[in-house]
Structure formats: structure tokens, C-alpha cells
C-alpha atoms as a PDB file:
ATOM      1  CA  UNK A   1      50.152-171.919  -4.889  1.00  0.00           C
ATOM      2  CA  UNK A   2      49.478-173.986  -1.511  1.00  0.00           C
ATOM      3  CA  UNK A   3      50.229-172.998   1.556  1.00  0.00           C
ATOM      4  CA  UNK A   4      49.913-174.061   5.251  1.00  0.00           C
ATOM      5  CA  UNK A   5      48.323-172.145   8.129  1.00  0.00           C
ATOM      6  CA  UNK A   6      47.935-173.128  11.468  1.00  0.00           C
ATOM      7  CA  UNK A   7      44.338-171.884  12.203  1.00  0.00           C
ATOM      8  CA  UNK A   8      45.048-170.209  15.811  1.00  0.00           C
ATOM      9  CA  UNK A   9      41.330-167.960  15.906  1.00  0.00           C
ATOM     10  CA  UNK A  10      38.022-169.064  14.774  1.00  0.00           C
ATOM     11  CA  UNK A  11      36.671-166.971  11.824  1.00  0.00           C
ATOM     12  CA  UNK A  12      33.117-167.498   9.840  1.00  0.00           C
ATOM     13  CA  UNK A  13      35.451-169.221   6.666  1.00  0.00           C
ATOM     14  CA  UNK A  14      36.899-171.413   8.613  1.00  0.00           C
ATOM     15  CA  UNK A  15      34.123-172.820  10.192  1.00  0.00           C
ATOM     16  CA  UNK A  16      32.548-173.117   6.813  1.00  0.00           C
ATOM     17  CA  UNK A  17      35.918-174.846   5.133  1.00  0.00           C
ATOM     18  CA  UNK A  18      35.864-177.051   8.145  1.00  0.00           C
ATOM     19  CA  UNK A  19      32.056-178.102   8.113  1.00  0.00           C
ATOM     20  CA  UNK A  20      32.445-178.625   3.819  1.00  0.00           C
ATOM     21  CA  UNK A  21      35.444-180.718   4.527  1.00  0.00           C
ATOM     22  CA  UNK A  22      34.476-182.834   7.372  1.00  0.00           C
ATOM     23  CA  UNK A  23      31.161-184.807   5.225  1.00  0.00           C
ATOM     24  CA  UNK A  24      34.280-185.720   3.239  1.00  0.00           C
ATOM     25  CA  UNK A  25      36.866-187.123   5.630  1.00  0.00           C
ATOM     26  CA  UNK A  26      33.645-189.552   6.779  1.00  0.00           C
ATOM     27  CA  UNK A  27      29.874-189.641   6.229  1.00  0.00           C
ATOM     28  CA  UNK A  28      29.658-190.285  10.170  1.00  0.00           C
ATOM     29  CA  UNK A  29      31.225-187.151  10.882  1.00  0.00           C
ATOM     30  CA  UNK A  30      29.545-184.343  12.302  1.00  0.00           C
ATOM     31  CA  UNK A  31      30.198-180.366  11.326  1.00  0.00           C
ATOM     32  CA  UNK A  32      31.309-178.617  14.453  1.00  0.00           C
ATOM     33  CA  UNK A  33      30.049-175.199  15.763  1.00  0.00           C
ATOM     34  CA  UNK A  34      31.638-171.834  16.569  1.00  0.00           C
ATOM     35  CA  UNK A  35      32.491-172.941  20.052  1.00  0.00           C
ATOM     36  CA  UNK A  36      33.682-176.604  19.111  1.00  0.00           C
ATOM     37  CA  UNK A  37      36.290-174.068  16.556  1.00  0.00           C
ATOM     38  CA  UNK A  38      37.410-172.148  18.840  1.00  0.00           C
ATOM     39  CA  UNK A  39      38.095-175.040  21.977  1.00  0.00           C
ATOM     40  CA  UNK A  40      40.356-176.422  18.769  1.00  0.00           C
ATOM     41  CA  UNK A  41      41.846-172.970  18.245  1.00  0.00           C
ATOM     42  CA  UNK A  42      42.452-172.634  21.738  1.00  0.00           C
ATOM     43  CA  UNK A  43      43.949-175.760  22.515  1.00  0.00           C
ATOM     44  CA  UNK A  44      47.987-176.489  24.151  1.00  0.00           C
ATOM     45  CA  UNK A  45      47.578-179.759  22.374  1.00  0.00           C
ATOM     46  CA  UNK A  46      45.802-179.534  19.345  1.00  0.00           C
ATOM     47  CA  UNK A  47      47.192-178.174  16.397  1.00  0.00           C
ATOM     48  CA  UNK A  48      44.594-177.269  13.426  1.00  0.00           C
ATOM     49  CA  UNK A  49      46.322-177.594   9.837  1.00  0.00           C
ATOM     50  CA  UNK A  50      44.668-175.913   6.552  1.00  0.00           C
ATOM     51  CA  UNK A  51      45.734-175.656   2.943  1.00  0.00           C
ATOM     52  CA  UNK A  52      44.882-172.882   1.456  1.00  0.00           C
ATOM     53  CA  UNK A  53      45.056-171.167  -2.132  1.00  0.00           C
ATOM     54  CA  UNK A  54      44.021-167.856  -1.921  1.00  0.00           C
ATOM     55  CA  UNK A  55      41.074-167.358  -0.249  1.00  0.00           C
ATOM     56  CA  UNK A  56      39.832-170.877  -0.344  1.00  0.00           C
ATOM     57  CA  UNK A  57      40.844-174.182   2.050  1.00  0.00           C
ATOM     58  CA  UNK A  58      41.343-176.950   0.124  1.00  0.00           C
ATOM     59  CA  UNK A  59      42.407-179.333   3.047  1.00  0.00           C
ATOM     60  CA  UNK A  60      43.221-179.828   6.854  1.00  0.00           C
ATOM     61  CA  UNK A  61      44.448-181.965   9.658  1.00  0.00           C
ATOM     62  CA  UNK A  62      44.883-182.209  13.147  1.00  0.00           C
ATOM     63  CA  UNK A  63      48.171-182.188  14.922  1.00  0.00           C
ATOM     64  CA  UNK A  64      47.924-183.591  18.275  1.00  0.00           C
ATOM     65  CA  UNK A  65      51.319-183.522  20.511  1.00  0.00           C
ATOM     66  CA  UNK A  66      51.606-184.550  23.819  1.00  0.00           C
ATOM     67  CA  UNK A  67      53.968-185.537  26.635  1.00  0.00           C
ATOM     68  CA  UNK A  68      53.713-188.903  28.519  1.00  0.00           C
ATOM     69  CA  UNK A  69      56.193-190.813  30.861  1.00  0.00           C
ATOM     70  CA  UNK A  70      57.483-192.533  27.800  1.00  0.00           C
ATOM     71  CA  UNK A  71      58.509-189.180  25.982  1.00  0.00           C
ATOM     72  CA  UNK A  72      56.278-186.843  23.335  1.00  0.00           C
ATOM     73  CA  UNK A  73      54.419-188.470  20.749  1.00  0.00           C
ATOM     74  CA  UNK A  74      52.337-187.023  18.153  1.00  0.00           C
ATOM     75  CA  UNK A  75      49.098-188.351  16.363  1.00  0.00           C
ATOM     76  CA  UNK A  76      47.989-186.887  12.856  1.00  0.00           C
ATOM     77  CA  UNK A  77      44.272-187.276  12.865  1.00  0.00           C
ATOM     78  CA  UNK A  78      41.140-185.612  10.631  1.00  0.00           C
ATOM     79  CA  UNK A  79      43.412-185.619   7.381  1.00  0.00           C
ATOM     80  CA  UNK A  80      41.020-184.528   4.520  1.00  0.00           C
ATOM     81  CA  UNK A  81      41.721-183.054   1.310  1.00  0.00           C
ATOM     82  CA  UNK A  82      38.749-181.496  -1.157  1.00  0.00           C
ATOM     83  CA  UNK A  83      37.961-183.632  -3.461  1.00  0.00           C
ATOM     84  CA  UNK A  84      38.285-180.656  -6.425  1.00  0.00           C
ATOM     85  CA  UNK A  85      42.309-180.628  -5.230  1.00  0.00           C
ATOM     86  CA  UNK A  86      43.082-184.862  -4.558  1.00  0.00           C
ATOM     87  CA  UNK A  87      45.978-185.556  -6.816  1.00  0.00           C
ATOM     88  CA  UNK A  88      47.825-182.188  -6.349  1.00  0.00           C
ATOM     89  CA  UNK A  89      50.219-183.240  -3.346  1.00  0.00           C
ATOM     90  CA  UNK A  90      47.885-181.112  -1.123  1.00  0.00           C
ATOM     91  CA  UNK A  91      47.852-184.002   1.618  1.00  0.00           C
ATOM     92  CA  UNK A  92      51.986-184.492   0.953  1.00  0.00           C
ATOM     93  CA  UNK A  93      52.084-181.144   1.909  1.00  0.00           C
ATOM     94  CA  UNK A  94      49.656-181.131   4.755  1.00  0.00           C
ATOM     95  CA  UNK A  95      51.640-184.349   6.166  1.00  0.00           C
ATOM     96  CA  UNK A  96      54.862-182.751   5.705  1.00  0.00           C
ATOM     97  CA  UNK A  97      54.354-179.708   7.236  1.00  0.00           C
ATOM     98  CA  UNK A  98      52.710-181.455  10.633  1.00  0.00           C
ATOM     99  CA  UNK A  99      55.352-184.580  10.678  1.00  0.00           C
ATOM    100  CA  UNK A 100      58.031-180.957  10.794  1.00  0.00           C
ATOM    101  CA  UNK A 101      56.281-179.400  13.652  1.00  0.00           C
ATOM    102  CA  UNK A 102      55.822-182.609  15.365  1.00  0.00           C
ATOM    103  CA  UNK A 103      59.919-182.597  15.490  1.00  0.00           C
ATOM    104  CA  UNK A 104      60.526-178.814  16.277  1.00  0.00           C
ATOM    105  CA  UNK A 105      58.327-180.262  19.484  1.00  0.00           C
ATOM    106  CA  UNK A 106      59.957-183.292  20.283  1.00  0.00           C
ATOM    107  CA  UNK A 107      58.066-185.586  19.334  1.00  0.00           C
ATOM    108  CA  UNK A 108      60.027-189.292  18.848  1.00  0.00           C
ATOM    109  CA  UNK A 109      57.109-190.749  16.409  1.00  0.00           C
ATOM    110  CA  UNK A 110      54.020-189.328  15.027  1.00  0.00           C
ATOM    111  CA  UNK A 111      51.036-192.038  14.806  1.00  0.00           C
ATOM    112  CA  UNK A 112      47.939-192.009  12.434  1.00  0.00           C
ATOM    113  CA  UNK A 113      45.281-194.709  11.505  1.00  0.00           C
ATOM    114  CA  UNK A 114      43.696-195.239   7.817  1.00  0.00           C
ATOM    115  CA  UNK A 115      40.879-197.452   7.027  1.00  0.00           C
ATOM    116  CA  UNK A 116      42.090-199.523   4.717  1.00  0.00           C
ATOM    117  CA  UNK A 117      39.279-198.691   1.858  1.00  0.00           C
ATOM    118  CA  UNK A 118      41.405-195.291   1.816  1.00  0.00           C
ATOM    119  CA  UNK A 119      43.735-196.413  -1.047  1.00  0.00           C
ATOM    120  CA  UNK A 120      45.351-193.251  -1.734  1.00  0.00           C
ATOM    121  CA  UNK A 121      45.739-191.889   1.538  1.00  0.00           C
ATOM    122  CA  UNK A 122      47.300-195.056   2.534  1.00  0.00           C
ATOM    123  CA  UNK A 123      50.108-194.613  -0.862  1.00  0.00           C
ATOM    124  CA  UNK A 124      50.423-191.378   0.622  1.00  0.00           C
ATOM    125  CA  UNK A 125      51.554-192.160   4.231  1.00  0.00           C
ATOM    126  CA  UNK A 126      53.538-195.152   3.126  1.00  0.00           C
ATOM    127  CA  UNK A 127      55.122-193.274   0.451  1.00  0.00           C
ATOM    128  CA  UNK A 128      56.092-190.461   3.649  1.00  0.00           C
ATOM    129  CA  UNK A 129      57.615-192.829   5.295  1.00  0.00           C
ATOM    130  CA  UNK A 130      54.759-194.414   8.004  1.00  0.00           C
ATOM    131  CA  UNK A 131      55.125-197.771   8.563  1.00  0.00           C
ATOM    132  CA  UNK A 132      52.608-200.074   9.203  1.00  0.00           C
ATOM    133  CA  UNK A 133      52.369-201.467  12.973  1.00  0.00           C
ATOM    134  CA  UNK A 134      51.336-204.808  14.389  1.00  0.00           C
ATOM    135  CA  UNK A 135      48.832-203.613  16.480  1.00  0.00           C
ATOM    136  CA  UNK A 136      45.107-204.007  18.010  1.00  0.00           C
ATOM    137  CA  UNK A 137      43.400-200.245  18.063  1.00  0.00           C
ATOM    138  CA  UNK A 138      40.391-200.622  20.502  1.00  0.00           C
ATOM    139  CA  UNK A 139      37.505-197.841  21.034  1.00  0.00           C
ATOM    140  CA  UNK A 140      35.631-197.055  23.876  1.00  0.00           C
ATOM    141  CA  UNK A 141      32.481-194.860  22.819  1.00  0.00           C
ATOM    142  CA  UNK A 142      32.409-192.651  26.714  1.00  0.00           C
ATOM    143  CA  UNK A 143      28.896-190.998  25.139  1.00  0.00           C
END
């Protein structure tokens, strides 16, 4: 059976889960290191998800909620399942449980992006109830 942790101290597995998962969110991403786990662990703001059966993490995502003059808003980013669990409502439950928390903290709307090549992730979010948004998302690469 599932369940969701919030990881809230940097352990040796978790790294590893982490750095196994991330290759599969995107082949651009890079693993992280011990310290990079525990500024995420450490974080007000940042809220690290995991799925785990067992001893094993089958998925994550990042919970990011945050006040601005406009009210609290949350934004769902790094949502990867492993590929040996896709199909098995892993990501519903990930999803679930972080669109939850972002309410218990007051957030009015949680935000996410999806490539569009991401067919089953984007089922997914529209089947949770995201809506898609007429909207321009810029980047700004600071390094």
C-alpha cells in the first residue's frame, strides 16, 4: 500500500530515490547532493512529497506555498512517478495529498506547468480538476 511522507531530514535513501527519480522527471535534470537535500528539507517554503511502499519511493513532488500581496498561492512542481509504478494512481495520490496541504495553508489556487508531450500527466491534472490557463510562462536563466 502507498503512502505519503513529507521528507523533513535528509537520509542516504532519499537522496538515492531522489537522484533515480529525477533522470526521469527530465533528461536535463540534474541529481542533487546531500546539501542541495537538506536546503529542501530545511525549507519554510518548500514542501518535499514521496510515495512510498515499504521501504522503496516510488514517486515525489514539490510543494511550494507562499504568501504575496495578492494572498497564498501554491505551485506543484518536480512531479515524477517511477516508471515500474505509472498506472497505479501513485501521482493521483501524490497530487491529492499536496492540493490538501496547500488548503490546510491557505492557499486560494495551486499552479503547475506540463509540457504538453506529457500525455498522461496532463489526463491526470485535468482529470483533478486543473484547468488550463491562457497564459505566456517566460524564463529567465539568472546562471
Amino acid at each position: 500500500m502507498i503512502k505519503i511522507f513529507e521528507i523533513t531530514e535528509a537520509d542516504d535513501s532519499t537522496l538515492d530515490a531522489v537522484n533515480r527519480l529525477l533522470p526521469q522527471l527530465s533528461k536535463s535534470s540534474k541529481l542533487i547532493n546531500w546539501s542541495t537535500l537538506q536546503k529542501l528539507t530545511n525549507s519554510e517554503c518548500t514542501r518535499l512529497y514521496v510515495a512510498k511502499e515499504d521501504d522503496t519511493i516510488f514517486g515525489m513532488l514539490s510543494l511550494v506555498v507562499f504568501s504575496i500581496p495578492t494572498g497564498t498561492k501554491a505551485w506543484i512542481e518536480d512531479v515524477v512517478v517511477d516508471e515500474r509504478a505509472r498506472g497505479k494512481g501513485v501521482g493521483k495520490e501524490l497530487m491529492n495529498h499536496a492540493l490538501n496541504v496547500a488548503k490546510e495553508l491557505g492557499a486560494k489556487s495551486a499552479d503547475l506547468t506540463s509540457r504538453p508531450s506529457r500525455e498522461a500527466a496532463n489526463k491526470l491534472y485535468q482529470a483533478i480538476g486543473f484547468e488550463g490557463r491562457e497564459t505566456n510562462v517566460y524564463r529567465y536563466k539568472t546562471s
